[in-house]
C-alpha atoms as a PDB file:
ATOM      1  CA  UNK A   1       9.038 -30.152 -58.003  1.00  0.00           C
ATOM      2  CA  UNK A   2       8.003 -26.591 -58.251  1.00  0.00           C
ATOM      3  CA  UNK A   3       9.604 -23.628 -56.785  1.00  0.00           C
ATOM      4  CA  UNK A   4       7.247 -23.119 -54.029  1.00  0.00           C
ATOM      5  CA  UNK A   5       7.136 -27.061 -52.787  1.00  0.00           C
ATOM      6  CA  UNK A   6      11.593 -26.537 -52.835  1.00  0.00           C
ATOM      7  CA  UNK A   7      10.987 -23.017 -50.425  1.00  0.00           C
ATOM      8  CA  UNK A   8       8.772 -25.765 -48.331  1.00  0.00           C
ATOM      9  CA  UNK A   9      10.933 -28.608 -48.064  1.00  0.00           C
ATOM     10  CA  UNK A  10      14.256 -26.351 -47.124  1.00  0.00           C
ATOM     11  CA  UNK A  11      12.189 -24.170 -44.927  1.00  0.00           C
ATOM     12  CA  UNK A  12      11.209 -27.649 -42.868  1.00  0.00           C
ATOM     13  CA  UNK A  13      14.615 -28.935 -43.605  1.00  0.00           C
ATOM     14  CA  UNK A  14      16.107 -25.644 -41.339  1.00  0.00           C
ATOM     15  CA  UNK A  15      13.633 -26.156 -38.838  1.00  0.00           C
ATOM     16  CA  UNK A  16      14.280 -29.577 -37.704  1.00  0.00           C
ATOM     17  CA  UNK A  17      17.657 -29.053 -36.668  1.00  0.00           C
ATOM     18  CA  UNK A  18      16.612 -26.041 -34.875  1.00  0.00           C
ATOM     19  CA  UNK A  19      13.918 -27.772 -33.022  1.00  0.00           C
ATOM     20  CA  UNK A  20      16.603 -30.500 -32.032  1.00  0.00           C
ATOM     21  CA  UNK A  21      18.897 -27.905 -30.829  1.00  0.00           C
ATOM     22  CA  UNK A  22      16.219 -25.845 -28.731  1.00  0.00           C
ATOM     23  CA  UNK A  23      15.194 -29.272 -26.890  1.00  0.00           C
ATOM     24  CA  UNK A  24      18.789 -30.096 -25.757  1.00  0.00           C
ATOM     25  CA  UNK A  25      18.776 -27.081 -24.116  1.00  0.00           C
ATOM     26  CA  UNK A  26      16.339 -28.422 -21.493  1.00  0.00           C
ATOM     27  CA  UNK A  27      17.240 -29.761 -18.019  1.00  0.00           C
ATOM     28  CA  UNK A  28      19.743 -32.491 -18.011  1.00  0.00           C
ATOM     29  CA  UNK A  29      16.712 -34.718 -16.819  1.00  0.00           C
ATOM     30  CA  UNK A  30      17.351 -33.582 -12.764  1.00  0.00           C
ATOM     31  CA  UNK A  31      14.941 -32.010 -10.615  1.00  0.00           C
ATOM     32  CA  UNK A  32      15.382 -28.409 -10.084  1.00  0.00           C
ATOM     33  CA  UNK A  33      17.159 -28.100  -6.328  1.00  0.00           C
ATOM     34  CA  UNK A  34      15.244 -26.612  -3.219  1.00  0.00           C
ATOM     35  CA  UNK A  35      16.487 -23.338  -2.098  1.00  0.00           C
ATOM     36  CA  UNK A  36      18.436 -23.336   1.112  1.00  0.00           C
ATOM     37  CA  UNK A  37      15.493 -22.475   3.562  1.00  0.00           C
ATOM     38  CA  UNK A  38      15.388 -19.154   5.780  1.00  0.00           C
ATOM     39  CA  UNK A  39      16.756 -19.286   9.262  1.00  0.00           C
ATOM     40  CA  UNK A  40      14.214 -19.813  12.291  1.00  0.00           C
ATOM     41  CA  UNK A  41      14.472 -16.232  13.128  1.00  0.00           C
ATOM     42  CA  UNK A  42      10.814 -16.396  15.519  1.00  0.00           C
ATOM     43  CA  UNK A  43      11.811 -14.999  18.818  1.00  0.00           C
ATOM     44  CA  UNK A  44      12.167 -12.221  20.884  1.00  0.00           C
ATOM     45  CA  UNK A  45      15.222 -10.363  20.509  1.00  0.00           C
ATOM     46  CA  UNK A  46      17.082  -7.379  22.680  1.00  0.00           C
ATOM     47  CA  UNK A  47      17.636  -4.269  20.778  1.00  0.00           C
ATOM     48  CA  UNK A  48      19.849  -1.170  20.625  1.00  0.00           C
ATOM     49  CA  UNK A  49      18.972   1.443  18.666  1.00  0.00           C
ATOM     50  CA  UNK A  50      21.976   3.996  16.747  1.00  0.00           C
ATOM     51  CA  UNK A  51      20.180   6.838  15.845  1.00  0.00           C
ATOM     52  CA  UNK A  52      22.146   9.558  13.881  1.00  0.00           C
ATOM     53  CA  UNK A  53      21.073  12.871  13.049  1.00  0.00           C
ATOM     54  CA  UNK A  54      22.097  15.315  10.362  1.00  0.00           C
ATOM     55  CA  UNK A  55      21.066  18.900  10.199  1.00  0.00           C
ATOM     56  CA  UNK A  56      20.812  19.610   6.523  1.00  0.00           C
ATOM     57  CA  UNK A  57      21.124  23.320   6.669  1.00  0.00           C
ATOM     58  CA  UNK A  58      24.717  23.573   8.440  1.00  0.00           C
ATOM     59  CA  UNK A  59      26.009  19.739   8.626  1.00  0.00           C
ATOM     60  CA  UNK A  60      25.455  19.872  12.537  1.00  0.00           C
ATOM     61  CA  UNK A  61      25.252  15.935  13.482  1.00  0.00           C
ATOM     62  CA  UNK A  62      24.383  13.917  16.644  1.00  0.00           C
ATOM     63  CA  UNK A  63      24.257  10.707  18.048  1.00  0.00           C
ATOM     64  CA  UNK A  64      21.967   9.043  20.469  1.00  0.00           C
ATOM     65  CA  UNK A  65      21.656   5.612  21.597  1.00  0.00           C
ATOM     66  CA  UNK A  66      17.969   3.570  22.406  1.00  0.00           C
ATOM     67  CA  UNK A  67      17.485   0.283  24.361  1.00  0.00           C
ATOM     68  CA  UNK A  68      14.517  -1.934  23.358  1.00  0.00           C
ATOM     69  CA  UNK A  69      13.158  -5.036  21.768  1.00  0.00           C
ATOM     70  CA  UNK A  70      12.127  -6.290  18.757  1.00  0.00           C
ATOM     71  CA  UNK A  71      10.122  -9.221  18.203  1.00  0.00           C
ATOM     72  CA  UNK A  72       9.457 -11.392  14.995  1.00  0.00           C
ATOM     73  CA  UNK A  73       7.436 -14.086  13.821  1.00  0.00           C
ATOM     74  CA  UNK A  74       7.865 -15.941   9.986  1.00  0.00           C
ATOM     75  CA  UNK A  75       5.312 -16.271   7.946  1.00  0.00           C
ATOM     76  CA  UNK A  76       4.524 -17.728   4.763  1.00  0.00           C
ATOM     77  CA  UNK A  77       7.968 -18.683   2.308  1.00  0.00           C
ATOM     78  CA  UNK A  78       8.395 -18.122  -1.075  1.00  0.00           C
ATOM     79  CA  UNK A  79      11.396 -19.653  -3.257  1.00  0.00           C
ATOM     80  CA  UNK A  80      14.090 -18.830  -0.664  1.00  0.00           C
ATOM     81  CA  UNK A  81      12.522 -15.624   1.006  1.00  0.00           C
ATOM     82  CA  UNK A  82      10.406 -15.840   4.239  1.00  0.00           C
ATOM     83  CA  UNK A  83       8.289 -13.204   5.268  1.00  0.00           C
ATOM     84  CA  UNK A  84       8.672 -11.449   9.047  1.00  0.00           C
ATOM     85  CA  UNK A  85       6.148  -9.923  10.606  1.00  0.00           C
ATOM     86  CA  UNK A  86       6.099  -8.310  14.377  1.00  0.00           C
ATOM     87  CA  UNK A  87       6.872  -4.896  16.405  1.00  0.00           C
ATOM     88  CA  UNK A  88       9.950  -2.743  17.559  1.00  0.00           C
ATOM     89  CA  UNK A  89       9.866  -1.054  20.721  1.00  0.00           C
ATOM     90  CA  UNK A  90      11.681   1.817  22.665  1.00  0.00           C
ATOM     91  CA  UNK A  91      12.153   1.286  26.351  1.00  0.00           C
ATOM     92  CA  UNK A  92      14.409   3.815  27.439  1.00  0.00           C
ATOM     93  CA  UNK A  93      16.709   6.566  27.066  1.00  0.00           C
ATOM     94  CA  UNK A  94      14.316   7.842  23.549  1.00  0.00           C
ATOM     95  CA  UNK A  95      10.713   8.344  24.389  1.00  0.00           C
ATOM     96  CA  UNK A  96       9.053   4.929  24.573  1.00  0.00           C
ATOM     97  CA  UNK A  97       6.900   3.602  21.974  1.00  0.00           C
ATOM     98  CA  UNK A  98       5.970   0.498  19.519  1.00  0.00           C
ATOM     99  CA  UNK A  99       5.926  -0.042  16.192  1.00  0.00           C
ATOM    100  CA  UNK A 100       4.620  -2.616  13.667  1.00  0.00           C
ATOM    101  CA  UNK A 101       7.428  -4.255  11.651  1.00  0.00           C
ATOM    102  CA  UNK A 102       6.841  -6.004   8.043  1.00  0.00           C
ATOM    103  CA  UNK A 103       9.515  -7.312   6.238  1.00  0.00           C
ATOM    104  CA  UNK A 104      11.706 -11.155   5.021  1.00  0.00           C
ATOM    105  CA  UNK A 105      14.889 -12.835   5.202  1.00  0.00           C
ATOM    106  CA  UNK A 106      16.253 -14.886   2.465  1.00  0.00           C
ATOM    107  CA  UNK A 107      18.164 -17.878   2.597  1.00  0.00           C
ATOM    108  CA  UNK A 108      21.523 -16.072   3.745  1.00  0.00           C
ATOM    109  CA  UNK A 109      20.356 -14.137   5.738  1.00  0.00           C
ATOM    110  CA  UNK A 110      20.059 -10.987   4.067  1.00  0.00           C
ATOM    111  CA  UNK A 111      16.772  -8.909   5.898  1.00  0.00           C
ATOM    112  CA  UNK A 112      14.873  -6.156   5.141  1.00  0.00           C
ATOM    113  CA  UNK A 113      11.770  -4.721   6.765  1.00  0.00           C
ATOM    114  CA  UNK A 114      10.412  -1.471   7.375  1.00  0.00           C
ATOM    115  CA  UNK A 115       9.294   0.041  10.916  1.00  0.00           C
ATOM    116  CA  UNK A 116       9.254   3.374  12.099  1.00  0.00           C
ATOM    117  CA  UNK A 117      11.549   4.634  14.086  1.00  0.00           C
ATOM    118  CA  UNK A 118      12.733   6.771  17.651  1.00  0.00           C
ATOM    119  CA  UNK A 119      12.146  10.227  17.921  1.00  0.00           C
ATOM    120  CA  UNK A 120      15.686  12.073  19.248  1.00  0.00           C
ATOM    121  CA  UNK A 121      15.447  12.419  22.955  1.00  0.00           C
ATOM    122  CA  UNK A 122      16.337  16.312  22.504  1.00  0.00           C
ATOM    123  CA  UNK A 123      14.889  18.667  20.112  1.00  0.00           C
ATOM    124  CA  UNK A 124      11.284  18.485  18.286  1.00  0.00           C
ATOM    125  CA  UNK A 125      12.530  16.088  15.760  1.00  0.00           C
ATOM    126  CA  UNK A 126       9.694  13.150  15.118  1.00  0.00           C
ATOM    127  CA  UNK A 127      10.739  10.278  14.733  1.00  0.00           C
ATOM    128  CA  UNK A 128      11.540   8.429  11.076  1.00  0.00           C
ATOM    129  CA  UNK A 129       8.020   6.928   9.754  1.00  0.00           C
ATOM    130  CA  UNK A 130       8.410   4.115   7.330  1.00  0.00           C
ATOM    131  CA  UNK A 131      11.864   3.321   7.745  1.00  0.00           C
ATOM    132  CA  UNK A 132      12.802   0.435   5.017  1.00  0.00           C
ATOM    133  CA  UNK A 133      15.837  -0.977   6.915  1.00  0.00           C
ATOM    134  CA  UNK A 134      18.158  -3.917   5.403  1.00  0.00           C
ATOM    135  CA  UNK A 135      20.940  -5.755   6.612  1.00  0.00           C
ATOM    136  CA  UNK A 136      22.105  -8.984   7.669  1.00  0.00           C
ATOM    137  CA  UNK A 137      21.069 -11.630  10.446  1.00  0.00           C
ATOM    138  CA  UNK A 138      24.053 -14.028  11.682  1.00  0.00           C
ATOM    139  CA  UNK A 139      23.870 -17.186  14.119  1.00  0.00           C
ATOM    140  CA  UNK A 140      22.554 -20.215  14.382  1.00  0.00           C
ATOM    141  CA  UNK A 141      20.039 -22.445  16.578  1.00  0.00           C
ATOM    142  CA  UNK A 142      19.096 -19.956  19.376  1.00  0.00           C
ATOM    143  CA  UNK A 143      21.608 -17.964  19.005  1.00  0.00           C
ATOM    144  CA  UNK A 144      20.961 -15.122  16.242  1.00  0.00           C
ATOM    145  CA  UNK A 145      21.965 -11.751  15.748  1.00  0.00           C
ATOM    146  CA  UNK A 146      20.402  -8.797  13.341  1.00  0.00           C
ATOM    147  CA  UNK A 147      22.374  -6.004  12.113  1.00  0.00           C
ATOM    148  CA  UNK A 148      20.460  -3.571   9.780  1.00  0.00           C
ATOM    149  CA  UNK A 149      20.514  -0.102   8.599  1.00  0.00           C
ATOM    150  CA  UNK A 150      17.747   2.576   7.839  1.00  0.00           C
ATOM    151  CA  UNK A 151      17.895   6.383   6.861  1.00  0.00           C
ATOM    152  CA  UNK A 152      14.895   9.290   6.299  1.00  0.00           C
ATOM    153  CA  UNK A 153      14.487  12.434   6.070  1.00  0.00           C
ATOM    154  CA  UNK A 154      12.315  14.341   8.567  1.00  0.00           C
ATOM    155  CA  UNK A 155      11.308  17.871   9.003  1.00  0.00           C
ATOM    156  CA  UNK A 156      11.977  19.371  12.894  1.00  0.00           C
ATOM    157  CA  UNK A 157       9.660  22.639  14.038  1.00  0.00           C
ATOM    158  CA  UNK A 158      11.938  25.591  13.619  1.00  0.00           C
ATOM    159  CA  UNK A 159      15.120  23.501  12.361  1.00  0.00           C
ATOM    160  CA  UNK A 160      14.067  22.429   8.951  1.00  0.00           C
ATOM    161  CA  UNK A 161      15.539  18.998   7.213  1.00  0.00           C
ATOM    162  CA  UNK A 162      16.910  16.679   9.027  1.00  0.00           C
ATOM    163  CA  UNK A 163      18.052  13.337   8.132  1.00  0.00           C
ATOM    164  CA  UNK A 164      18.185  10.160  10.676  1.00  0.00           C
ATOM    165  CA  UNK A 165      19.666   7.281  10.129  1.00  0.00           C
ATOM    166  CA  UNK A 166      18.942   4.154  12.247  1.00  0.00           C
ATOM    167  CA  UNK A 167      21.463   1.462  13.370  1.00  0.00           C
ATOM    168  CA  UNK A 168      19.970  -1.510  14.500  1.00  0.00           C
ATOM    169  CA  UNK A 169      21.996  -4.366  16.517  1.00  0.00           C
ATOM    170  CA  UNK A 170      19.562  -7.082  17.788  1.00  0.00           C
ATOM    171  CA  UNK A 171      20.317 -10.490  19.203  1.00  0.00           C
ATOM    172  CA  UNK A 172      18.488 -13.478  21.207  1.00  0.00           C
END
């Protein structure tokens, strides 16, 4: 045998121990397990609204509260999130209004979506645009209950930067 046949026989020699190791590595011969699916979280649900505000330039903060509703409808699911789709409203004690709502929940329950959110009932504030809130939904059957938080920063005619921060508490 010559020199470069020897380099050719260990190289293949090394390899086929390698390749056996790399294939027990595989699956044990199971199939992979589902994810735990979303929760049913279609509905119509009653909604309060926390809205704090934070004047950047001297700290001053207040606190309103907002009544409402939020509805939401699943859509398609992917591995163990679901999508949400639907609209937040304002019914009283903020200025009323609606806004679209995009989001998903994953298979414990985690949720995030973004919405927009109410203007303070005092002061030329707007309201938060593009909120990306997350939190957690709780419950089970028709029972279910949303918790989630959301902060941005606005900027209020002749006050400057402001930052709100949303407290949602939903349930149906």
């Amino acid at each position: 045998m010559n020199r470069d046949s020897t380099k050719r026989i260990s190289g293949f020699a090394l390899a086929i121990p390698l390749a056996l190791g790399l294939s027990a590595c595989g699956g044990d011969g199971e199939s992979p397990t589902s994810a735990t699916p979303s929760p049913d979280v279609a509905g119509r649900y009653s909604l309060t609204w926390t809205l704090q505000v934070l004047r950047k330039s001297d700290g001053f903060q207040k606190q309103f509260t907002c009544y409402g509703a939020m509805t939401l409808s699943a859509g398609t699911a992917s591995g163990s999130t679901t999508a949400l789709g639907g609209f937040a409203t304002v019914t009283s004690s903020c200025p009323p209004e609606s806004y679209e709502l995009q989001g998903s929940i994953g298979s414990g329950g985690v949720i995030e979506f973004t919405t927009n959110g109410p203007k303070p009932p005092e002061g030329p504030c707007p309201g938060g645009k593009n909120v990306r809130f997350s939190g957690q939904m709780t419950g089970s059957g028709t029972s279910r209950f949303v918790s989630a938080r959301g902060a941005t920063g606005v900027t209020c005619p002749g006050f400057g930067e402001h930052e709100l921060t949303y407290l949602i508490s939903a349930s149906k």
